[in-house]
C-alpha atoms as a PDB file:
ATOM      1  CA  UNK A   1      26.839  -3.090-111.581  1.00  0.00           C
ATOM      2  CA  UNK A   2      24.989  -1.675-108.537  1.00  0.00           C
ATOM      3  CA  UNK A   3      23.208   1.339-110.370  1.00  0.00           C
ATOM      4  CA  UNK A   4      22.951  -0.767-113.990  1.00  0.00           C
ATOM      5  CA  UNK A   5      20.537  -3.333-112.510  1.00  0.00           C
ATOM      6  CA  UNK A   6      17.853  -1.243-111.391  1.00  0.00           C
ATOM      7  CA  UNK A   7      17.739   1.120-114.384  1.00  0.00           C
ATOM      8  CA  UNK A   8      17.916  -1.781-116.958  1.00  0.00           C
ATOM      9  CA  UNK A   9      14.923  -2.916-114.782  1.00  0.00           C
ATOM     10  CA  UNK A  10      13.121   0.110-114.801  1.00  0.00           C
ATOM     11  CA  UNK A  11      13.842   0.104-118.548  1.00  0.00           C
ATOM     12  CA  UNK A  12      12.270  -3.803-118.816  1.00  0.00           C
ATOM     13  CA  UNK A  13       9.144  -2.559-116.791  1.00  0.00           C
ATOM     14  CA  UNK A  14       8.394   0.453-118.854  1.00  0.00           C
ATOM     15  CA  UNK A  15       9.386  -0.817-122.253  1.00  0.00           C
ATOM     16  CA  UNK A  16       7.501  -4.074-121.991  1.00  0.00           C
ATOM     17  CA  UNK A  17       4.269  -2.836-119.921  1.00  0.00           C
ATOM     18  CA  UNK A  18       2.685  -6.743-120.233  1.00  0.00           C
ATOM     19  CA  UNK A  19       5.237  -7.523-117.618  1.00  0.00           C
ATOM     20  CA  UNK A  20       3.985  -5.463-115.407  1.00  0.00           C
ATOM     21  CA  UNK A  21       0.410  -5.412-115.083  1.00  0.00           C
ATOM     22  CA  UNK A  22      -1.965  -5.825-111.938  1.00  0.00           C
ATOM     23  CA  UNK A  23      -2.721  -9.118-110.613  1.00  0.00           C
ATOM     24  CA  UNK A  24      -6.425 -10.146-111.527  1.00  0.00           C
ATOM     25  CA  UNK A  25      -7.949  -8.455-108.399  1.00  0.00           C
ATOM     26  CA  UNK A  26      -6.659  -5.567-108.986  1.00  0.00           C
ATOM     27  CA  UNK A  27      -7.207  -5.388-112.801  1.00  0.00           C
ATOM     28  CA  UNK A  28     -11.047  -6.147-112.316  1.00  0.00           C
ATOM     29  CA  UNK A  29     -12.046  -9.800-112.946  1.00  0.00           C
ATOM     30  CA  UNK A  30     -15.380 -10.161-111.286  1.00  0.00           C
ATOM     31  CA  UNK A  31     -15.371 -11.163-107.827  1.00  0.00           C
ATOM     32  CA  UNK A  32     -17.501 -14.330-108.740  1.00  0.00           C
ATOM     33  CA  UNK A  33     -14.610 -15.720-109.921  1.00  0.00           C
ATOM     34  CA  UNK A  34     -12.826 -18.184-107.060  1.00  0.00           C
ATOM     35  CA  UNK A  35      -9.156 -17.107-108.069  1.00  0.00           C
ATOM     36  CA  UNK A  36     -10.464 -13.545-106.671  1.00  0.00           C
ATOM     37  CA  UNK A  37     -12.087 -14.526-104.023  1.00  0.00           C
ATOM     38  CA  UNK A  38      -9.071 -16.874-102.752  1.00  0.00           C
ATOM     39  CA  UNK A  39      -7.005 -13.323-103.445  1.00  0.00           C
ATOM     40  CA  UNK A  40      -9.663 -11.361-100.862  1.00  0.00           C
ATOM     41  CA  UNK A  41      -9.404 -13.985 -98.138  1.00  0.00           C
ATOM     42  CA  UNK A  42      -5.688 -14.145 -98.510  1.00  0.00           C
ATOM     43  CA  UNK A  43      -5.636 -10.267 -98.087  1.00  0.00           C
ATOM     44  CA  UNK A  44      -8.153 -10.394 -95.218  1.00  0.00           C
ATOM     45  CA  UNK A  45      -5.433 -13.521 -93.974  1.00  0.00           C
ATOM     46  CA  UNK A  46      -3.042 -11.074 -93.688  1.00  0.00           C
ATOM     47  CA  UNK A  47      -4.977  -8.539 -91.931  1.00  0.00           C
ATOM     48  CA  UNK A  48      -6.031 -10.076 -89.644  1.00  0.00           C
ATOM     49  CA  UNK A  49      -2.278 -11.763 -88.840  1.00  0.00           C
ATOM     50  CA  UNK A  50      -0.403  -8.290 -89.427  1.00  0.00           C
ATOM     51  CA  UNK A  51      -3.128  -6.963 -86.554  1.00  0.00           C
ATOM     52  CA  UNK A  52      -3.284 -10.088 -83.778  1.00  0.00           C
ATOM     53  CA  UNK A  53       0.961  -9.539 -83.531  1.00  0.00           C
ATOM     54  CA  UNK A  54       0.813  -6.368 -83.445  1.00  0.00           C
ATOM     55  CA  UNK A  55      -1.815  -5.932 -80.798  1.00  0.00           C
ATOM     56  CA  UNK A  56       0.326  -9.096 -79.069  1.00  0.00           C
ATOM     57  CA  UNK A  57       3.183  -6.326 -78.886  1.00  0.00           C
ATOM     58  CA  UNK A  58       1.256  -3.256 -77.554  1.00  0.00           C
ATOM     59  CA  UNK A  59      -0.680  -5.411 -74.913  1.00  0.00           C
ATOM     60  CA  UNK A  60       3.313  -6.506 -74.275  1.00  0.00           C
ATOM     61  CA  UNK A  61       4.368  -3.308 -73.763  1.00  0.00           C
ATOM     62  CA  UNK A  62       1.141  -1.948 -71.444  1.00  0.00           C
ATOM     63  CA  UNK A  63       1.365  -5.444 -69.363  1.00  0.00           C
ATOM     64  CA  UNK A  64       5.414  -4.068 -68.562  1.00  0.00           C
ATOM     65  CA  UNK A  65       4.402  -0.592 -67.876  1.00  0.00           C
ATOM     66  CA  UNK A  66       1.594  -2.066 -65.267  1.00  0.00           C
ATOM     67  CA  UNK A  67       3.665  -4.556 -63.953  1.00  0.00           C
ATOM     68  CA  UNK A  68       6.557  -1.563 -63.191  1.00  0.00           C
ATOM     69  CA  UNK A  69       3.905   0.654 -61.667  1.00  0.00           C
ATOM     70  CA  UNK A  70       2.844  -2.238 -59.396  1.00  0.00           C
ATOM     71  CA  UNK A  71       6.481  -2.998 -58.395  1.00  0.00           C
ATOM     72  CA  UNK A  72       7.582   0.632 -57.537  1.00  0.00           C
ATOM     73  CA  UNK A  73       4.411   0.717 -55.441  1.00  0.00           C
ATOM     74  CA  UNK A  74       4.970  -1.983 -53.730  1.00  0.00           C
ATOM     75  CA  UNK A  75       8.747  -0.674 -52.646  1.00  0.00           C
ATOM     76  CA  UNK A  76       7.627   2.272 -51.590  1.00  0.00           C
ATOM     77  CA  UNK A  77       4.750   0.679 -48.750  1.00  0.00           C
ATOM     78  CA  UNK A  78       7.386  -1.048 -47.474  1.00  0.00           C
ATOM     79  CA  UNK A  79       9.912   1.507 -47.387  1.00  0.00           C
ATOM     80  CA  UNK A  80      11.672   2.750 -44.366  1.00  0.00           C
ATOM     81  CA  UNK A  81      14.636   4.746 -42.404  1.00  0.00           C
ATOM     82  CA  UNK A  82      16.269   1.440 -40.996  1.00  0.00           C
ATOM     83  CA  UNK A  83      17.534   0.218 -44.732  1.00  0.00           C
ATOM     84  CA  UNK A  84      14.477  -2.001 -45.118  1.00  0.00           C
ATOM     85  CA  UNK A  85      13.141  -0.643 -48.055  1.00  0.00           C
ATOM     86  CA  UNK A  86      14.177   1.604 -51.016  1.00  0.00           C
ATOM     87  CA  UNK A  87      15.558   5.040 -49.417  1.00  0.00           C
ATOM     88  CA  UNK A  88      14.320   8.404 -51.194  1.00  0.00           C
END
């Protein structure tokens, strides 16, 4: 059942090629139209989403790195012999 689904769907696409056809962007109705222009914002939506949570998770991972630097620098000024401090 596993490997009859996909080729019977693969079979569907290429035997009936209305069902798969490009969505109106894609397949050239002029951008005057507001159907296409909804599409282009959407895709410029997404963008835009896709790249504010992914710069959220870099400037995640650079804020850590800093904030280790600044904590292993700060053990080490007030390391010392007596125990008082981190020993090296």
């Amino acid at each position: 059942m596993k490997r009859v689904f996909p080729f019977a769907a693969t079979l569907v696409i290429f035997l009936l090629p209305q069902v798969s056809r490009a969505c109106s962007v894609c397949f050239g109705v002029p951008s005057e139209q507001s159907i296409a222009q909804g599409l282009d914002l959407a895709i410029v939506m997404l963008i835009g989403v896709t790249g504010t949570v992914l710069g959220g998770v870099v400037s995640f991972f650079i804020y850590m790195s800093r904030r280790g630097k600044r904590i292993n620098r700060i053990l080490n000024l007030y390391d010392s012999s007596n125990g008082n401090g981190r020993a090296h």
